[in-house]
PDB file of N, CA and C in Angstrom:
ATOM      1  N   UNK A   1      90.870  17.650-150.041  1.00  0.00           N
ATOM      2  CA  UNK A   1      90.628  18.265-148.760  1.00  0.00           C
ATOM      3  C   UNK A   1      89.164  18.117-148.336  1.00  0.00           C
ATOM      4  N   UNK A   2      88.283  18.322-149.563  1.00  0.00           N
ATOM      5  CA  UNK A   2      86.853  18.312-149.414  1.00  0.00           C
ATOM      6  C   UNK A   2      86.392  17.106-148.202  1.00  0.00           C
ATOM      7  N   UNK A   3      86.610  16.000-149.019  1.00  0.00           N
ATOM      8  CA  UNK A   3      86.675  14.743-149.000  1.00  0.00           C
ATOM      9  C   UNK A   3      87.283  14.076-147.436  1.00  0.00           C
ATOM     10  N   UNK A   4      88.276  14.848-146.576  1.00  0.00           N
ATOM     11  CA  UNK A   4      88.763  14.250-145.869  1.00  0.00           C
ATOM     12  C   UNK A   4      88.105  15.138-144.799  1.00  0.00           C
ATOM     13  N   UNK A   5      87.715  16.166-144.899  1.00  0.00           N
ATOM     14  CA  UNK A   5      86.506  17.279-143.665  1.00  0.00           C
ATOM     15  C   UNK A   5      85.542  16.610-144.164  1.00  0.00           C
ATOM     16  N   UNK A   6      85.052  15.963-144.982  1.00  0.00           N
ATOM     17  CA  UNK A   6      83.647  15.190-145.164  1.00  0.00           C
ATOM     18  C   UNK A   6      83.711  14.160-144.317  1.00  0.00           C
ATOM     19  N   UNK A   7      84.497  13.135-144.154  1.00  0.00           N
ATOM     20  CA  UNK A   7      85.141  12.185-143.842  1.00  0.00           C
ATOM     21  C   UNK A   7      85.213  12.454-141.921  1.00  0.00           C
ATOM     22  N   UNK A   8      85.822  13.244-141.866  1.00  0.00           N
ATOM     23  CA  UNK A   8      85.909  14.105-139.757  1.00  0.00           C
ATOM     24  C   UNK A   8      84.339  14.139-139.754  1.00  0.00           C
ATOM     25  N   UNK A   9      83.723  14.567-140.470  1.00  0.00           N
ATOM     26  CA  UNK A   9      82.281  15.133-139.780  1.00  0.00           C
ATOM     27  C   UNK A   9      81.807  13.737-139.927  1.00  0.00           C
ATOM     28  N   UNK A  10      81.906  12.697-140.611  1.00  0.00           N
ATOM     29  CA  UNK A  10      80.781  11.872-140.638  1.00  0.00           C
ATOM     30  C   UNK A  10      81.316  10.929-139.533  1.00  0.00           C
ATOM     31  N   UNK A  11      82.663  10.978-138.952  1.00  0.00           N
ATOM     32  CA  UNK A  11      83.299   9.903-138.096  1.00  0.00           C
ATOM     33  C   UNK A  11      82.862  10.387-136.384  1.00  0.00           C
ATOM     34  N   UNK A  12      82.516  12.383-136.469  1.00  0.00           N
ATOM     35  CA  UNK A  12      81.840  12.342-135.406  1.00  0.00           C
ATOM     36  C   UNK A  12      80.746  12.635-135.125  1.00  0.00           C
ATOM     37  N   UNK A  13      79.888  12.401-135.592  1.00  0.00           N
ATOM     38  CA  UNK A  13      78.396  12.639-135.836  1.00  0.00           C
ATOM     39  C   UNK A  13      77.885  11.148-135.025  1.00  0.00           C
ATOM     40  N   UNK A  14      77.018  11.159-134.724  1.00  0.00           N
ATOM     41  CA  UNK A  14      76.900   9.980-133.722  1.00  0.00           C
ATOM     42  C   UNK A  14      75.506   9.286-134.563  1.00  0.00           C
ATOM     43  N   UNK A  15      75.006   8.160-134.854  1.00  0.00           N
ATOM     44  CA  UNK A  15      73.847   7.666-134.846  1.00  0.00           C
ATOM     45  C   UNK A  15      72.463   9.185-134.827  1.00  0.00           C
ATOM     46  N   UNK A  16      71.913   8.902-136.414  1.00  0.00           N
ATOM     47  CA  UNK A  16      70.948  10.214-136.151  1.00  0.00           C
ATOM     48  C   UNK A  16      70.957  11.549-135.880  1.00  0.00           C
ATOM     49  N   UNK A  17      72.563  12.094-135.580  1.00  0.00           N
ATOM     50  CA  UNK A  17      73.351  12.959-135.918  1.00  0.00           C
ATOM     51  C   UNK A  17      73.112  13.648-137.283  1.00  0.00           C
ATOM     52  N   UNK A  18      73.099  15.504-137.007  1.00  0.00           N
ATOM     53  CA  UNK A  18      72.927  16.065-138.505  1.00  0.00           C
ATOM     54  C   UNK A  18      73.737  16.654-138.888  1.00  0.00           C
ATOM     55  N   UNK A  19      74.331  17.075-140.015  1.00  0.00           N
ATOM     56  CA  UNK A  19      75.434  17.473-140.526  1.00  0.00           C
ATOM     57  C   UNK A  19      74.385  18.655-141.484  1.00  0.00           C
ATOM     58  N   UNK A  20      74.224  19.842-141.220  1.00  0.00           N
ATOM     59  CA  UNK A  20      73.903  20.788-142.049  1.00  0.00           C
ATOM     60  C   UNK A  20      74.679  21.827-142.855  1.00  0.00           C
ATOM     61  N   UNK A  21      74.732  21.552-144.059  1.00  0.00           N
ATOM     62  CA  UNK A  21      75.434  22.864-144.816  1.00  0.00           C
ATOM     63  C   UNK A  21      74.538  23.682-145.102  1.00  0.00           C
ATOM     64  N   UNK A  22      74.992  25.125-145.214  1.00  0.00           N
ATOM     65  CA  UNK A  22      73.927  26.143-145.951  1.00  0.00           C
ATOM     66  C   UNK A  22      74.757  26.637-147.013  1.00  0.00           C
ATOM     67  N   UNK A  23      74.427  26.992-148.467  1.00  0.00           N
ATOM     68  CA  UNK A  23      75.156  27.381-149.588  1.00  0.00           C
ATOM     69  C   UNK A  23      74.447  28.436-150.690  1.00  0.00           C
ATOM     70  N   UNK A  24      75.491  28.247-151.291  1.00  0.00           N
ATOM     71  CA  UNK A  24      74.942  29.153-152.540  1.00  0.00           C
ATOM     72  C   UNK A  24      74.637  28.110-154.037  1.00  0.00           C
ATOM     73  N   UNK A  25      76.043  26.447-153.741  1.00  0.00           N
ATOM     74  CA  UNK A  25      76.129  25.724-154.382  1.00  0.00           C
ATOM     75  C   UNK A  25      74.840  25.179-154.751  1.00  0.00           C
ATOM     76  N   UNK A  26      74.724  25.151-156.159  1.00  0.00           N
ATOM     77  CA  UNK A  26      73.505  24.143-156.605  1.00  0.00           C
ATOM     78  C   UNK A  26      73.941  23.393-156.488  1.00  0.00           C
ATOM     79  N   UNK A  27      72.810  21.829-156.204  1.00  0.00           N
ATOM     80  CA  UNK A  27      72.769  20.431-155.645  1.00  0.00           C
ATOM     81  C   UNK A  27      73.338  19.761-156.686  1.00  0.00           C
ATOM     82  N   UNK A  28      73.154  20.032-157.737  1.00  0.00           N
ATOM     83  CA  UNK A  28      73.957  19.469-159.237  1.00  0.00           C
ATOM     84  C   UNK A  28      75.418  19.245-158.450  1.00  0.00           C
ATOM     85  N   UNK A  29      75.884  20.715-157.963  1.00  0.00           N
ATOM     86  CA  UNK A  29      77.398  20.374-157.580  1.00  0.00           C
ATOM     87  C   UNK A  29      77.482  19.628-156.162  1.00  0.00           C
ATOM     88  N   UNK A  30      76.993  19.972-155.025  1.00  0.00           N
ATOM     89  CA  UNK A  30      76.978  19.885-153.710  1.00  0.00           C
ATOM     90  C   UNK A  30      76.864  18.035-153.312  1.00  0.00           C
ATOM     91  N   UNK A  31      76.003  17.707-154.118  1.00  0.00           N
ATOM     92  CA  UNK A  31      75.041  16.139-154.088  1.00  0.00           C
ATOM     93  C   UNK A  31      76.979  15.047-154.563  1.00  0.00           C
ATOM     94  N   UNK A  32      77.284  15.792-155.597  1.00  0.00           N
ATOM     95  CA  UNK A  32      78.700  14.788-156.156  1.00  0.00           C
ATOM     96  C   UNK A  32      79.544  15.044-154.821  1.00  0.00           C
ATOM     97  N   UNK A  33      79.646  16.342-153.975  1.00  0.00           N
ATOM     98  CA  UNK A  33      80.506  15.621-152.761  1.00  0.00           C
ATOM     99  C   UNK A  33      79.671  14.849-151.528  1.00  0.00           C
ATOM    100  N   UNK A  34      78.274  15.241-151.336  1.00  0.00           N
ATOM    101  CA  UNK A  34      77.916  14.536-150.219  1.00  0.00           C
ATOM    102  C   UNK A  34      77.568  12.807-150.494  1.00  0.00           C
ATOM    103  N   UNK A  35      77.280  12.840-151.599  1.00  0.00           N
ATOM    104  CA  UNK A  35      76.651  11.353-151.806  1.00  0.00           C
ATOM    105  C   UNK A  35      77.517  10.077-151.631  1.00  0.00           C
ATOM    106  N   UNK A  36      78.149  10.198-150.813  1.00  0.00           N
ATOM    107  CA  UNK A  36      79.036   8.811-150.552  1.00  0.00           C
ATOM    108  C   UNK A  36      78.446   7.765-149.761  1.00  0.00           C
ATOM    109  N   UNK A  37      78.554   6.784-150.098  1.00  0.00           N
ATOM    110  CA  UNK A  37      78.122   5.683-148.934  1.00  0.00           C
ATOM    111  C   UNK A  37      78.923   5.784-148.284  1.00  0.00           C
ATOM    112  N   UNK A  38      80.156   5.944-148.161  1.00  0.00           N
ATOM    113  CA  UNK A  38      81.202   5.640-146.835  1.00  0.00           C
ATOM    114  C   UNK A  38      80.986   6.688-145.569  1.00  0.00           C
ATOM    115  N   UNK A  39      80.082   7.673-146.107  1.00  0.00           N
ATOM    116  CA  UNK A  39      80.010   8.712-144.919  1.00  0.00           C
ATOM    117  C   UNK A  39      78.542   8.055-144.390  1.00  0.00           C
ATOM    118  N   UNK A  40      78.035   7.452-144.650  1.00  0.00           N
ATOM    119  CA  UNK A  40      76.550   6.585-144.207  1.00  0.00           C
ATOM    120  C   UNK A  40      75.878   7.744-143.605  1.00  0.00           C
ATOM    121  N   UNK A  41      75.312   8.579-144.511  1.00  0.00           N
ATOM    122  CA  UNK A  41      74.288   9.738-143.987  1.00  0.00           C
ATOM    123  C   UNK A  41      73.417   9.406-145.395  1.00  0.00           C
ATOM    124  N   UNK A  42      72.260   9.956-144.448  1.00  0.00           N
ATOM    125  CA  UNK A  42      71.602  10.131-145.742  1.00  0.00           C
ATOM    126  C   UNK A  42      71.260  11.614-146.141  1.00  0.00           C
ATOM    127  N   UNK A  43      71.018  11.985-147.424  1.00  0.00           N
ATOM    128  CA  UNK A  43      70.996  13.250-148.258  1.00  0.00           C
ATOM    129  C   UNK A  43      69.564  14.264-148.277  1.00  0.00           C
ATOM    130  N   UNK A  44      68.927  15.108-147.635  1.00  0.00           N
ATOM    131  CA  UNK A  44      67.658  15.822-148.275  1.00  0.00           C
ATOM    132  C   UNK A  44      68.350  17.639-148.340  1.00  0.00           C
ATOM    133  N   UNK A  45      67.710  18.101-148.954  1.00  0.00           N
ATOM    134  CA  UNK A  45      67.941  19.911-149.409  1.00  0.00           C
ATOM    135  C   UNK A  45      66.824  20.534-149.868  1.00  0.00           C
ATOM    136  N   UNK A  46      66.812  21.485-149.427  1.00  0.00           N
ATOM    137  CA  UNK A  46      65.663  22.489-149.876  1.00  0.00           C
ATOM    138  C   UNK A  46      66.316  23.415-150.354  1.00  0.00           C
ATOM    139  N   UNK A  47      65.816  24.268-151.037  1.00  0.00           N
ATOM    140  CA  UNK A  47      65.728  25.877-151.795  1.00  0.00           C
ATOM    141  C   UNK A  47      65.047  26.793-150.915  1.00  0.00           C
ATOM    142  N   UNK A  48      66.033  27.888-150.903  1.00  0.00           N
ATOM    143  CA  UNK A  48      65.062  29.272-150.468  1.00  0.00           C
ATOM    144  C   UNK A  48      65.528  30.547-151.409  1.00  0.00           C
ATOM    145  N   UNK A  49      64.925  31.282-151.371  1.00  0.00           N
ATOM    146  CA  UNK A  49      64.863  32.255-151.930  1.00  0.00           C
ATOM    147  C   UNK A  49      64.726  32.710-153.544  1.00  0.00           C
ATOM    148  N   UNK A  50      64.301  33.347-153.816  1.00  0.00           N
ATOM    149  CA  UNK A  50      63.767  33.889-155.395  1.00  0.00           C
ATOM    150  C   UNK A  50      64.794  34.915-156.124  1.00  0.00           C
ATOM    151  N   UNK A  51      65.522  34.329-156.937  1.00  0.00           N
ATOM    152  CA  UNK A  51      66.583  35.474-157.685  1.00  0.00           C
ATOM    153  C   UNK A  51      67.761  34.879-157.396  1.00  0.00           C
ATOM    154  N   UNK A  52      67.760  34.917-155.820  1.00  0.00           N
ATOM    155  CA  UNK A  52      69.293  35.056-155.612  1.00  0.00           C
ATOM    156  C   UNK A  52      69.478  33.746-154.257  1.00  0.00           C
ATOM    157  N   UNK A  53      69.133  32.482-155.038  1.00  0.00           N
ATOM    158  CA  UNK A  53      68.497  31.377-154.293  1.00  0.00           C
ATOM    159  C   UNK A  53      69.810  30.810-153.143  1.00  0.00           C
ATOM    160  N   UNK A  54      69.383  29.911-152.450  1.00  0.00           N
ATOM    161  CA  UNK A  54      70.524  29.319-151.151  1.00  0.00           C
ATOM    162  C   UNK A  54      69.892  27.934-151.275  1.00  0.00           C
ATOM    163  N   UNK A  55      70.386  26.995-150.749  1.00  0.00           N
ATOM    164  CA  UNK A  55      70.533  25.667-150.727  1.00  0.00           C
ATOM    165  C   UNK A  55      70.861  25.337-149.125  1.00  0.00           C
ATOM    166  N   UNK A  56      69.866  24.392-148.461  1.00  0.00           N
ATOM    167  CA  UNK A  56      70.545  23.907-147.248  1.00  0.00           C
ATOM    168  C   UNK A  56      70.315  22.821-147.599  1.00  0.00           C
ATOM    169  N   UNK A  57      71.164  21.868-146.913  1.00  0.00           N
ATOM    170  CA  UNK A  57      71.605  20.362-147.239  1.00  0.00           C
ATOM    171  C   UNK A  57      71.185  19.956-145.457  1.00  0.00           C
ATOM    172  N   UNK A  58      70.862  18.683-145.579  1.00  0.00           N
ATOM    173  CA  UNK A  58      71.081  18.259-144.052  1.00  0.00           C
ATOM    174  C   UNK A  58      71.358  16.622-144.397  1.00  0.00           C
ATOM    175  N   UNK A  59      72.586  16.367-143.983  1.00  0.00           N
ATOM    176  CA  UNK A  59      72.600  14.453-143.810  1.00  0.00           C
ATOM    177  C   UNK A  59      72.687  14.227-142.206  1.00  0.00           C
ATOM    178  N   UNK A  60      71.842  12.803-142.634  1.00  0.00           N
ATOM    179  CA  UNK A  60      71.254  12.423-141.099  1.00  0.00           C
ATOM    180  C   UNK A  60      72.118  10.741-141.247  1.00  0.00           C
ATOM    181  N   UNK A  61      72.755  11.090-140.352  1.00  0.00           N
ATOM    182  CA  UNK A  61      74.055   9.930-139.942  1.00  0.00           C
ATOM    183  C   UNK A  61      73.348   8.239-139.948  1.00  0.00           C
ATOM    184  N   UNK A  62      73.713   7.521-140.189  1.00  0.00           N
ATOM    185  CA  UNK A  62      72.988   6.217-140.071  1.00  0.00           C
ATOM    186  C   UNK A  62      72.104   6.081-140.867  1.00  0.00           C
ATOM    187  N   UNK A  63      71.455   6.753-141.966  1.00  0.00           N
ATOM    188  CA  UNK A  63      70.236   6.540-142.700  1.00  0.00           C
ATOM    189  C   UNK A  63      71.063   5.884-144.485  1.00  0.00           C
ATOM    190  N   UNK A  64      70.696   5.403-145.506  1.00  0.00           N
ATOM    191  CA  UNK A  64      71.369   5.118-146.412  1.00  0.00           C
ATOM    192  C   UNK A  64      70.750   6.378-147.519  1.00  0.00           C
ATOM    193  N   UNK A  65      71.792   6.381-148.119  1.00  0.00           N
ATOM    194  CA  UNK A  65      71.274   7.579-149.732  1.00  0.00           C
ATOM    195  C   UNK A  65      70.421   6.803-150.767  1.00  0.00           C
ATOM    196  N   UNK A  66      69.529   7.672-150.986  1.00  0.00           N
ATOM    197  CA  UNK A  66      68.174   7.866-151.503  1.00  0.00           C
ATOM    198  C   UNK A  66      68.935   6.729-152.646  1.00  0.00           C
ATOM    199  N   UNK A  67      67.934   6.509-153.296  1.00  0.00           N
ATOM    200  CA  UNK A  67      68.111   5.761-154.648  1.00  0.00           C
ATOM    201  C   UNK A  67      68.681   6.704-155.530  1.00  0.00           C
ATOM    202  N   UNK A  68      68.333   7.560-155.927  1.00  0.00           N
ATOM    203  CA  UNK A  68      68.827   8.485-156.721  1.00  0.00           C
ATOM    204  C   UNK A  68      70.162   9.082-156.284  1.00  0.00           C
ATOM    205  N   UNK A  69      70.571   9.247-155.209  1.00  0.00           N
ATOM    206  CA  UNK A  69      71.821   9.829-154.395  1.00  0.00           C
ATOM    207  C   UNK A  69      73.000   8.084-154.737  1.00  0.00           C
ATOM    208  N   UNK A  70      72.780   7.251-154.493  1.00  0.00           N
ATOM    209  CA  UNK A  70      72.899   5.797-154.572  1.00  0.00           C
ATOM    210  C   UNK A  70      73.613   5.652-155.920  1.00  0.00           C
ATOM    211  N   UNK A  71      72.906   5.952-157.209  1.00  0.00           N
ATOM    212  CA  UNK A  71      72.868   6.136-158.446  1.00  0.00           C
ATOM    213  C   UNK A  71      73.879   7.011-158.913  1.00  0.00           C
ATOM    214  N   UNK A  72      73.647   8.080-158.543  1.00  0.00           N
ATOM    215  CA  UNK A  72      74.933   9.502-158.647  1.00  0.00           C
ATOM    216  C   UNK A  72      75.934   8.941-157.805  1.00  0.00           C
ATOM    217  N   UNK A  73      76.232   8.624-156.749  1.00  0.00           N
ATOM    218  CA  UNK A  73      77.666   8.221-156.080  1.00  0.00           C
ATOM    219  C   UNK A  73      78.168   7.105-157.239  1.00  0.00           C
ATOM    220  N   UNK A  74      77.340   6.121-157.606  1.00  0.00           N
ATOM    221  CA  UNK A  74      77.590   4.528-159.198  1.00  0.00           C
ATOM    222  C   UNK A  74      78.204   5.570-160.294  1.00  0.00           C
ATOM    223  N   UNK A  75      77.872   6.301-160.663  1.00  0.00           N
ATOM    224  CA  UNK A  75      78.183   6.823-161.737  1.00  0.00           C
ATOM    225  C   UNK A  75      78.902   8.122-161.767  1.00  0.00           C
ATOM    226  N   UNK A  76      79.655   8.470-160.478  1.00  0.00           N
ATOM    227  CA  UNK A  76      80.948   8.999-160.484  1.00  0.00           C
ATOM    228  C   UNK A  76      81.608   8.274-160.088  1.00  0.00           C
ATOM    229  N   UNK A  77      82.104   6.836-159.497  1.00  0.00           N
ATOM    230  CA  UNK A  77      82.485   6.576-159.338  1.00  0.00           C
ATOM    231  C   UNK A  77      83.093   5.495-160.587  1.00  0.00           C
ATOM    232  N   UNK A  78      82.391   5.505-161.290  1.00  0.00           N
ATOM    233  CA  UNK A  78      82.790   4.547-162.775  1.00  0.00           C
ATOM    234  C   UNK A  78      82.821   5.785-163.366  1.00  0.00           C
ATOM    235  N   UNK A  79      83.391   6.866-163.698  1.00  0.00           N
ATOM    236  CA  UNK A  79      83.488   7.917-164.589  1.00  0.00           C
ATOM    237  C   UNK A  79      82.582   7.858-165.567  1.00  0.00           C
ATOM    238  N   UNK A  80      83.063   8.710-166.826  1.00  0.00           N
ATOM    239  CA  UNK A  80      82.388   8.735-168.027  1.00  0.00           C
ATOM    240  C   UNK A  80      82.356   7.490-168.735  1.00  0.00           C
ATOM    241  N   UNK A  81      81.159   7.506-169.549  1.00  0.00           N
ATOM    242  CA  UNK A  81      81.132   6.085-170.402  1.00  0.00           C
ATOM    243  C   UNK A  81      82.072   6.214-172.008  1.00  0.00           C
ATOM    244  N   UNK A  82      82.585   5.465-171.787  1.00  0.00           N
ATOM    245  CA  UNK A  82      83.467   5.362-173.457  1.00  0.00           C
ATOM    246  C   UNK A  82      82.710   5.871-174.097  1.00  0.00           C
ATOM    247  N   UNK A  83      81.197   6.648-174.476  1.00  0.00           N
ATOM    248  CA  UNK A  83      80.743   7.009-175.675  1.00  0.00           C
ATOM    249  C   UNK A  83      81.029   8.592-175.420  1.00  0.00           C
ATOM    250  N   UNK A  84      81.168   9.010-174.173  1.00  0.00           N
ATOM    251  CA  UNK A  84      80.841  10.505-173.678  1.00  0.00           C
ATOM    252  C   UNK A  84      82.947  10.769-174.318  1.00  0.00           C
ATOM    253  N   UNK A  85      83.132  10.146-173.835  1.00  0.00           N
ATOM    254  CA  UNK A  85      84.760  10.116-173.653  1.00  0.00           C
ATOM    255  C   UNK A  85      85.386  10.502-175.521  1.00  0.00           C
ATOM    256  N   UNK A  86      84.898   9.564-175.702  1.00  0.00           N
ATOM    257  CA  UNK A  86      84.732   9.406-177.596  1.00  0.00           C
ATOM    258  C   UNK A  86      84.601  10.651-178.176  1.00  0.00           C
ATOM    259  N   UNK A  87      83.181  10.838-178.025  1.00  0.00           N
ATOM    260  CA  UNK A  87      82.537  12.525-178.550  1.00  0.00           C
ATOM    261  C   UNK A  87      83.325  13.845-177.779  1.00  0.00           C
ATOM    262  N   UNK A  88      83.910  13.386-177.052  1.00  0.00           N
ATOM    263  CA  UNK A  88      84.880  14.919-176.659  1.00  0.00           C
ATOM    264  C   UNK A  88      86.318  14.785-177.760  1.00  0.00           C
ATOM    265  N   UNK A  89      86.857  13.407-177.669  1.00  0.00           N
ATOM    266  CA  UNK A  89      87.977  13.426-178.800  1.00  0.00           C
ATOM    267  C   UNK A  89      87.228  13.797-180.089  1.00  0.00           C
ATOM    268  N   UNK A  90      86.423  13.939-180.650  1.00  0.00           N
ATOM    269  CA  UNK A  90      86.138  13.641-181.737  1.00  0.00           C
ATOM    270  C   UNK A  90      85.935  15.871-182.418  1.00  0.00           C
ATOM    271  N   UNK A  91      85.809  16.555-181.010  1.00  0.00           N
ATOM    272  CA  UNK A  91      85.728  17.534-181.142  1.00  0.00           C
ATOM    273  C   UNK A  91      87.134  18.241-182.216  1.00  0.00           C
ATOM    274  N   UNK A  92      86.648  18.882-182.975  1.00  0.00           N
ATOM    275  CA  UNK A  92      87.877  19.626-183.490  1.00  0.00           C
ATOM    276  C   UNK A  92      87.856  21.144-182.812  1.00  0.00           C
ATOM    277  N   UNK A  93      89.825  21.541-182.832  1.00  0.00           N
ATOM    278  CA  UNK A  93      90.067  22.516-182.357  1.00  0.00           C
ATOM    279  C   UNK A  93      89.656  23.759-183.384  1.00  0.00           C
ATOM    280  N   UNK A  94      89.353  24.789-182.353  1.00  0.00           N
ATOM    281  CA  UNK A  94      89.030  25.810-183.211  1.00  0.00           C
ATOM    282  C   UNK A  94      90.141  26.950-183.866  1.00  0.00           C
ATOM    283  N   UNK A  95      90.308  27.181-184.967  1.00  0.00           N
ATOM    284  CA  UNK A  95      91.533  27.598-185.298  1.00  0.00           C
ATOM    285  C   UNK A  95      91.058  29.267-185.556  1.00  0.00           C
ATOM    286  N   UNK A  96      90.219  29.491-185.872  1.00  0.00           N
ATOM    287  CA  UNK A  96      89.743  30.852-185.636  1.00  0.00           C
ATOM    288  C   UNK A  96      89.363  31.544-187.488  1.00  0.00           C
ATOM    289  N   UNK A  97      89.714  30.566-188.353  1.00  0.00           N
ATOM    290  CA  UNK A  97      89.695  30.550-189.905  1.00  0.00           C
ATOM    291  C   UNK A  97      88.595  30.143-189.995  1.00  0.00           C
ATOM    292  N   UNK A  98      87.451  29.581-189.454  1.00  0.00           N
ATOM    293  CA  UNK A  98      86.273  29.101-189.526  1.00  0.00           C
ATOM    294  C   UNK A  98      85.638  30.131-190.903  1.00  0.00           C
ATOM    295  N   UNK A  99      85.829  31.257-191.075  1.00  0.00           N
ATOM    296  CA  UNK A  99      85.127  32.239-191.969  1.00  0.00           C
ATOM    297  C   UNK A  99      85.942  31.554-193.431  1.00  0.00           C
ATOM    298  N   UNK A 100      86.721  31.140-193.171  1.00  0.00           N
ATOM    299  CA  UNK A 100      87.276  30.964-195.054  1.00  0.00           C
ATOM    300  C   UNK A 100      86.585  29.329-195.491  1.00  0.00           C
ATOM    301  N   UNK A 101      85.977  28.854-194.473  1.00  0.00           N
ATOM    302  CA  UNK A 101      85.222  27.387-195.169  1.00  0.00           C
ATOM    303  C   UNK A 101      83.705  27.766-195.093  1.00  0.00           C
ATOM    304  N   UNK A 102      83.207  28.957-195.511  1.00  0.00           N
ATOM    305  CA  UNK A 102      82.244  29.254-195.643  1.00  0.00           C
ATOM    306  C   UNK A 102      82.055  29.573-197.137  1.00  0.00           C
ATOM    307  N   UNK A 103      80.839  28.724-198.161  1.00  0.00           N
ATOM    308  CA  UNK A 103      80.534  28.762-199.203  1.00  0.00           C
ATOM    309  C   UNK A 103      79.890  30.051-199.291  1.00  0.00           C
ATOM    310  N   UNK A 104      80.747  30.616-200.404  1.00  0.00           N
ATOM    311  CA  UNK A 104      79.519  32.253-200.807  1.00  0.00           C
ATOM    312  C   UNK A 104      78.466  31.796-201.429  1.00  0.00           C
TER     313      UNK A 104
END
């Protein structure tokens, strides 16, 4: 759904056109939905507030994403790397007996 209201706003936004969100979302999360090339905006955000912080986002229609924005869209879009993928199988389940393989 995200993805397809991302998609409406960037189809009517005209040349130099701004698309502003205001949030609570950190950019960690916010940046993995805006950073698309197909919406051809480009990405900046600031921080306000102390404690109990907000996030405004603004993409400006026609501009390309930052190198770093560029980078993050490459590497969700090729998922995880076989080594990340690996080390999660490799996790064992926790059975809750953990106390009886403990040497006195």
């Amino acid at each position: 759904f995200i993805h397809q209201a991302l998609s409406e706003i960037s189809r009517c936004l005209k040349p130099g056109g701004r698309f502003v969100s205001i949030t609570f979302a950190q950019p960690f999360f916010r940046k993995r939905l805006y950073a698309r090339s197909e919406y051809d905006w480009s990405i900046r955000h600031q921080s306000y507030g102390e404690g109990f912080e907000y996030f405004v986002f603004v993409m400006t229609k026609g501009e390309e994403l930052s190198t770093q924005d560029a980078a993050l869209e490459k590497s969700l879009l090729e998922g995880p790397s076989p080594a990340a993928a690996s080390a999660v199988s490799l996790q064992q389940e926790d059975k809750g007996d953990f106390l009886s393989y403990i040497d006195p």
